[in-house]
N, C-alpha and C. Protein backbone atom coordinates (compact mmCIF):
# COMPACT_ATOMS: atom_id res chain seq x y z
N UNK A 1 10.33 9.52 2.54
CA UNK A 1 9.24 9.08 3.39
C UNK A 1 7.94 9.53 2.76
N UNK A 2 6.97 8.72 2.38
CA UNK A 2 6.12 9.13 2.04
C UNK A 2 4.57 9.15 3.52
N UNK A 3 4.48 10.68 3.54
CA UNK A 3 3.80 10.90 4.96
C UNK A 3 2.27 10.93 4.42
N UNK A 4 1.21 10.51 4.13
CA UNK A 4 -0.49 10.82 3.62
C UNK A 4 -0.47 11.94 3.22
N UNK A 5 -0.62 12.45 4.70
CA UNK A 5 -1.56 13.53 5.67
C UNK A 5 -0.84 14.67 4.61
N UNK A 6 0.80 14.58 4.92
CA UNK A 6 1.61 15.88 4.25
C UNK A 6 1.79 15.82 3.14
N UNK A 7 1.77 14.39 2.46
CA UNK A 7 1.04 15.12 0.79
C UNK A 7 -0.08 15.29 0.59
N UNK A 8 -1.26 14.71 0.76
CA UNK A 8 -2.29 15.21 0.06
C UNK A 8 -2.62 16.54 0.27
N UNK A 9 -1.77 17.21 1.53
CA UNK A 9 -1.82 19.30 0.99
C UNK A 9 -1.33 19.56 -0.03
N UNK A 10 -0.07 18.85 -0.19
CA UNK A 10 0.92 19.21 -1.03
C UNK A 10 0.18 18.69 -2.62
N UNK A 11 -0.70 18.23 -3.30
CA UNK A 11 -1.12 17.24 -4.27
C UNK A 11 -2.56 17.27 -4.46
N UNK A 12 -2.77 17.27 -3.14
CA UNK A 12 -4.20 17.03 -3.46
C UNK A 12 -5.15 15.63 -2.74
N UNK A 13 -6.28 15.52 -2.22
CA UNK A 13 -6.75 14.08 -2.09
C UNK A 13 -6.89 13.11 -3.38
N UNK A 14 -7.36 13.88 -4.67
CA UNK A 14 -7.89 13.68 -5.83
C UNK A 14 -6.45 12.40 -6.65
N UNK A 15 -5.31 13.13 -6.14
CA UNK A 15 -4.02 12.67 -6.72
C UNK A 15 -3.18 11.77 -6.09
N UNK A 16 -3.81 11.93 -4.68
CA UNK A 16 -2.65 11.02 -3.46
C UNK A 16 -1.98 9.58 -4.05
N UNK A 17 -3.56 8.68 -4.36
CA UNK A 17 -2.90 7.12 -4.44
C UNK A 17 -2.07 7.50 -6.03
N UNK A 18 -2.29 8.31 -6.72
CA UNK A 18 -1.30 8.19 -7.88
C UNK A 18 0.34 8.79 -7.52
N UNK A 19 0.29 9.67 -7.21
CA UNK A 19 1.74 10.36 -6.16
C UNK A 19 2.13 9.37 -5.87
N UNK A 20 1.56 8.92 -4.92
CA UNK A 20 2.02 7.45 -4.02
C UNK A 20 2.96 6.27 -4.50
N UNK A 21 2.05 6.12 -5.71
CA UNK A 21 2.60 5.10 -6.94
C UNK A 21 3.98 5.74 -7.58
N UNK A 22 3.53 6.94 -8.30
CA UNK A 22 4.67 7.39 -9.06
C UNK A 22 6.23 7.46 -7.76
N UNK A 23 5.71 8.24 -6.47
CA UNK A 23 6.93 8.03 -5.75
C UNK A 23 8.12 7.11 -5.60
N UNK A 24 7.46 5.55 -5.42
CA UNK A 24 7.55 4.21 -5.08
C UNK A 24 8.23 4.25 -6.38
N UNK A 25 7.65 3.93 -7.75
CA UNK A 25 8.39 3.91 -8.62
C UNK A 25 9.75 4.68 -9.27
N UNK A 26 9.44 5.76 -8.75
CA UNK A 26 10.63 6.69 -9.68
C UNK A 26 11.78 6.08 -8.39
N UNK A 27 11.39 6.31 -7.12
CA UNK A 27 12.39 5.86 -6.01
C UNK A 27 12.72 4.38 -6.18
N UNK A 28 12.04 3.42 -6.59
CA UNK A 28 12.90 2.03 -7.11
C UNK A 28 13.90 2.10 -8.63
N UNK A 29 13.68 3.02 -9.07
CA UNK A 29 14.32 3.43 -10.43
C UNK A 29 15.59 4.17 -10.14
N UNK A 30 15.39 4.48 -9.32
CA UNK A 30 16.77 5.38 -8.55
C UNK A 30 17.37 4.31 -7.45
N UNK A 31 16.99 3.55 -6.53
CA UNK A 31 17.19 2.82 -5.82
C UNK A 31 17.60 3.80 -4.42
N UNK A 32 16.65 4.85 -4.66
CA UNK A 32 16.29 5.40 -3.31
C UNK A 32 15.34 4.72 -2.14
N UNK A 33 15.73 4.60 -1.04
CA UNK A 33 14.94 3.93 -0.32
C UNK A 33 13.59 4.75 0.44
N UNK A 34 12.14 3.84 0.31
CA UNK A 34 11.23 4.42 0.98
C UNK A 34 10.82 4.27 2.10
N UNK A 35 10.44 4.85 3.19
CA UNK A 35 10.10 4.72 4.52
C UNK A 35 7.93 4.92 3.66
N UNK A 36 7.52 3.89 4.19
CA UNK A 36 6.20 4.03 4.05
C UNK A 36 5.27 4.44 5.13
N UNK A 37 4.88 5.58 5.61
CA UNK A 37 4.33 5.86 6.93
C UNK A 37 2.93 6.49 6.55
N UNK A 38 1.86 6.00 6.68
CA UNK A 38 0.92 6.29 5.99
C UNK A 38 -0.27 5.76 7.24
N UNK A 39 0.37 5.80 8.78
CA UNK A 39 -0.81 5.38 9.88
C UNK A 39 -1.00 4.12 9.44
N UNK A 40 -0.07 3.02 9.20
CA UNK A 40 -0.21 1.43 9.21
C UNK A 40 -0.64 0.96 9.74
N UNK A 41 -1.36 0.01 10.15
CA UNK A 41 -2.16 -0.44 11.05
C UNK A 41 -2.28 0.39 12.41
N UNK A 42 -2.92 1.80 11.94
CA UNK A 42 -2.99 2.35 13.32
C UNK A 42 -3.82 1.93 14.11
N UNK A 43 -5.20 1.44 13.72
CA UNK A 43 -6.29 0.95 14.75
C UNK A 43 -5.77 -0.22 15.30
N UNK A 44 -5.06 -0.81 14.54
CA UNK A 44 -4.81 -2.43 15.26
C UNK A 44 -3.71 -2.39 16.38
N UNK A 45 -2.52 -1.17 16.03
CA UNK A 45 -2.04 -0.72 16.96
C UNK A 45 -2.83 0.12 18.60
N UNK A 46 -3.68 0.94 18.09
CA UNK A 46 -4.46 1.94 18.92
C UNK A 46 -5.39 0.79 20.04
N UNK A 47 -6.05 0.27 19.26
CA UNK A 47 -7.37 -0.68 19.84
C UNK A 47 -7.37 -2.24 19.74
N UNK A 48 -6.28 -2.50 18.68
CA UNK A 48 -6.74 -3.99 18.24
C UNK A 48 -7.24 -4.59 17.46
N UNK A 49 -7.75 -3.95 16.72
CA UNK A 49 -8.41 -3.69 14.95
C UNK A 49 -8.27 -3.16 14.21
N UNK A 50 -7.61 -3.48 13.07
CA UNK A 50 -7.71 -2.61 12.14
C UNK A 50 -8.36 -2.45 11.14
N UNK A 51 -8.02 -1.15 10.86
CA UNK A 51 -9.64 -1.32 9.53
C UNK A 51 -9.27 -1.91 8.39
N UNK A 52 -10.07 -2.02 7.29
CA UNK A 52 -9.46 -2.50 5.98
C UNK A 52 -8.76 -1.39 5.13
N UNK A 53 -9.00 -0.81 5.46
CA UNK A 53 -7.82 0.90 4.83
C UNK A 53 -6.27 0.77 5.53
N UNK A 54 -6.39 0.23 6.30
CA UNK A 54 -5.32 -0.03 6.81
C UNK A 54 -4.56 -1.05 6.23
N UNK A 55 -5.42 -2.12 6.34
CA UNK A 55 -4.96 -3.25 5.68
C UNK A 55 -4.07 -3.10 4.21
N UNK A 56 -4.75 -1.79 3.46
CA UNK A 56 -4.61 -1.62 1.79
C UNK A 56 -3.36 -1.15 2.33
N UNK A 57 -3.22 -0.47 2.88
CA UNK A 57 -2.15 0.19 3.32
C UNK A 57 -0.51 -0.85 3.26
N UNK A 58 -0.57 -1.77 4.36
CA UNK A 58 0.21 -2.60 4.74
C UNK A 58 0.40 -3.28 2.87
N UNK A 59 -0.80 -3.70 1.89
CA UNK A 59 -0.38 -3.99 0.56
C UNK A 59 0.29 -2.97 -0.12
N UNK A 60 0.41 -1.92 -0.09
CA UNK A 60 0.78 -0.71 -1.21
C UNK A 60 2.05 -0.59 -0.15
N UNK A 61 2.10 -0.73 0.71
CA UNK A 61 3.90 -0.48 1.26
C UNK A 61 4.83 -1.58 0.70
N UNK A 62 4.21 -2.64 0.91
CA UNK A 62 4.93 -4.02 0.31
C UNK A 62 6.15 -3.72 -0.64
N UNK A 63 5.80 -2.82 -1.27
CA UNK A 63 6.64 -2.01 -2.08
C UNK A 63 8.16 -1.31 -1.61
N UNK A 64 7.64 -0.71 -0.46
CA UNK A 64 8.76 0.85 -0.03
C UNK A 64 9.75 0.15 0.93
N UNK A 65 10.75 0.47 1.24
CA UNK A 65 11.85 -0.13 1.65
C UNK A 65 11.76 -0.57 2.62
N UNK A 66 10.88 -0.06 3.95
CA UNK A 66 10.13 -0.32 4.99
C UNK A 66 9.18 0.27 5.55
N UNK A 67 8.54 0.16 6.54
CA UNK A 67 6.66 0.47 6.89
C UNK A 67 7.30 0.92 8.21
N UNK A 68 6.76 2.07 8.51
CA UNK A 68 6.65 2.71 9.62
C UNK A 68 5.35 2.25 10.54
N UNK A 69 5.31 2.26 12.01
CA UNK A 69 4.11 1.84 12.88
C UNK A 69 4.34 2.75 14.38
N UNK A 70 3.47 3.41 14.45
CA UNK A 70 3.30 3.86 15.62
C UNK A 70 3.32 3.14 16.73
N UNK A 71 3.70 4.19 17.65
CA UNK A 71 3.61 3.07 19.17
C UNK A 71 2.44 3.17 19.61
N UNK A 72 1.68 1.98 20.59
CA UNK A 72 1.04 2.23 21.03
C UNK A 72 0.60 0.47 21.59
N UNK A 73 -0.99 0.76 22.34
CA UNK A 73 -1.24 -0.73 23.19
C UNK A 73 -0.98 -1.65 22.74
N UNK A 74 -0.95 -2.21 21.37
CA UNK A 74 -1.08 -3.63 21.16
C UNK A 74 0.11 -3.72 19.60
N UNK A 75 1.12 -3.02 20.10
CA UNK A 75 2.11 -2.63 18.68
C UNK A 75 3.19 -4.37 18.78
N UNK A 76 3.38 -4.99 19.75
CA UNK A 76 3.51 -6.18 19.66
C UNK A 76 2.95 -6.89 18.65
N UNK A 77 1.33 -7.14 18.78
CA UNK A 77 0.36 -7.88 17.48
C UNK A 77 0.54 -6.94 16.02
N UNK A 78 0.57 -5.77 16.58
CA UNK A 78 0.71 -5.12 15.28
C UNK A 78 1.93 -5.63 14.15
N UNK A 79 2.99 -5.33 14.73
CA UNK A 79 4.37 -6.23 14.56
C UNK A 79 3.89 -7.38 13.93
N UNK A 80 3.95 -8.26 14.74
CA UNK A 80 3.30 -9.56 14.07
C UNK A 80 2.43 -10.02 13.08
N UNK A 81 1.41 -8.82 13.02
CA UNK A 81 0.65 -8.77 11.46
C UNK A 81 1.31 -8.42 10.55
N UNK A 82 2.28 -7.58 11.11
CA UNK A 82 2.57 -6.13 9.78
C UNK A 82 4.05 -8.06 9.09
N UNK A 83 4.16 -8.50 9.68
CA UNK A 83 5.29 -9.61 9.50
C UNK A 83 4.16 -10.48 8.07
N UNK A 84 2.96 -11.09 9.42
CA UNK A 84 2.94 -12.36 8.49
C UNK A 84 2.08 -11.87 7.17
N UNK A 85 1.68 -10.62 7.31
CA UNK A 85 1.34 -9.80 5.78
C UNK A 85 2.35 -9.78 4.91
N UNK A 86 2.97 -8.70 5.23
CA UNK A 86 4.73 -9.24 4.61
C UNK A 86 5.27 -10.10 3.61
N UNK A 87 4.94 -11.15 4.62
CA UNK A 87 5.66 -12.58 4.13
C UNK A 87 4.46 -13.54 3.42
N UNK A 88 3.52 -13.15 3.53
CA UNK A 88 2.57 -14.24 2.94
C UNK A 88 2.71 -14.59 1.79
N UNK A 89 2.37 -15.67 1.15
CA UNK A 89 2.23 -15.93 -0.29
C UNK A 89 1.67 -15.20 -1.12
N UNK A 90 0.46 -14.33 -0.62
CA UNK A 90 0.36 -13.34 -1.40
C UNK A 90 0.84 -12.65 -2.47
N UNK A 91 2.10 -12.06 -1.97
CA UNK A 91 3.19 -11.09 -2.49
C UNK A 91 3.81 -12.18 -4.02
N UNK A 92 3.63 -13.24 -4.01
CA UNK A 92 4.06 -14.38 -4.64
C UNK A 92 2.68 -14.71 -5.83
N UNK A 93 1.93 -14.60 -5.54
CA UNK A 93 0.79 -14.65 -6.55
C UNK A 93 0.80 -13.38 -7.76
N UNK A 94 0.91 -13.99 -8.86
CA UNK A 94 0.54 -12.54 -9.87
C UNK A 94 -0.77 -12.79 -10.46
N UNK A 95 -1.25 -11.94 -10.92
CA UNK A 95 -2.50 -11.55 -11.29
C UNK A 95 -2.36 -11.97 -13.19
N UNK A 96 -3.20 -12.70 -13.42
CA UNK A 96 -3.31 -13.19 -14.94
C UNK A 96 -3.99 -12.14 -16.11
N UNK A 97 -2.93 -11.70 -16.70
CA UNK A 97 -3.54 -10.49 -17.57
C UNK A 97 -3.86 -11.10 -18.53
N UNK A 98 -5.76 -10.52 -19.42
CA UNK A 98 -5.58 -11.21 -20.34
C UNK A 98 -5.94 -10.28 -21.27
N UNK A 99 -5.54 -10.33 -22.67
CA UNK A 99 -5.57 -9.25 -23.75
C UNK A 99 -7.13 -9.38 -23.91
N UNK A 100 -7.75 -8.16 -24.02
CA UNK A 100 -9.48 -8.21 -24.15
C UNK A 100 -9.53 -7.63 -25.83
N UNK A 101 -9.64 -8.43 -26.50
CA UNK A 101 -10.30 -8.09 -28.06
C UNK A 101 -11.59 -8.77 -28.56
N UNK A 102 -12.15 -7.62 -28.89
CA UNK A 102 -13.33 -7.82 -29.04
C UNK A 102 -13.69 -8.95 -30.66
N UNK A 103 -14.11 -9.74 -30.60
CA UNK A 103 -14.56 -10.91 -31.72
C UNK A 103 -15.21 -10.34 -33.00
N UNK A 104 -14.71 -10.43 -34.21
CA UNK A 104 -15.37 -9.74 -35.40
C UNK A 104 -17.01 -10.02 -35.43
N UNK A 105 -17.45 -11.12 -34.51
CA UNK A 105 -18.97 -11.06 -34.62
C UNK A 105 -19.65 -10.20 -33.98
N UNK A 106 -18.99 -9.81 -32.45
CA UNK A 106 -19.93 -8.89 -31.79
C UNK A 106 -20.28 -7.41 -32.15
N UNK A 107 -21.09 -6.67 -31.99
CA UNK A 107 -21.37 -5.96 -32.54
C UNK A 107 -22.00 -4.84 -31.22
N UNK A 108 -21.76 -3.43 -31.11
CA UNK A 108 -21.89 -2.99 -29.99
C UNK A 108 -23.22 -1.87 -30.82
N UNK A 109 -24.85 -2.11 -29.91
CA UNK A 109 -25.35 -1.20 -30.37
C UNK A 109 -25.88 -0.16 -29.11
């Protein structure tokens, strides 16, 4: 389970989103499963909104075996976001890497 709050004592704030990463990975390399609980859409749960930290959140779990969500007023919609995030095409789009080499004309002064 990867908990925020109880690593970044353990790590550090400075190190968290890298921990985070390395966790996810070494645990898909092992085919250990992750519980991602990191306050997932807690505002949208709490109030009905969530913030966009939250949002990053719900992307970087996409990863872990499943997403943890608190209970609370509106954990129905929450549900339902935390789904059609999930499932969106998104997750289906890759990002176009392109090799950056610099041209024998340019010249850096």
């Amino acid at each position: 389970m990867i908990a925020r709050g109880d690593l970044a004592v353990e790590c550090g704030w400075e190190r968290l989103a890298d921990i985070q990463d390395e966790i996810l990975s070494i645990s898909d390399a092992a085919h250990v499963p992750v519980i991602w609980a990191t306050q997932v859409l807690e505002s949208l749960v709490k109030s009905g909104v969530p913030t966009r930290a939250e949002i990053t959140d719900v992307a970087s779990g996409r990863r872990a075996s499943c997403i943890m969500l608190n209970k609370g007023r509106d954990i129905v919609e929450a549900v339902s976001t935390l789904d059609n995030m999930l499932n969106s095409n998104t997750k289906q789009m890759k990002a176009e890497v392109k090799s950056v080499v610099p041209s024998r004309s340019s010249h850096l002064f």
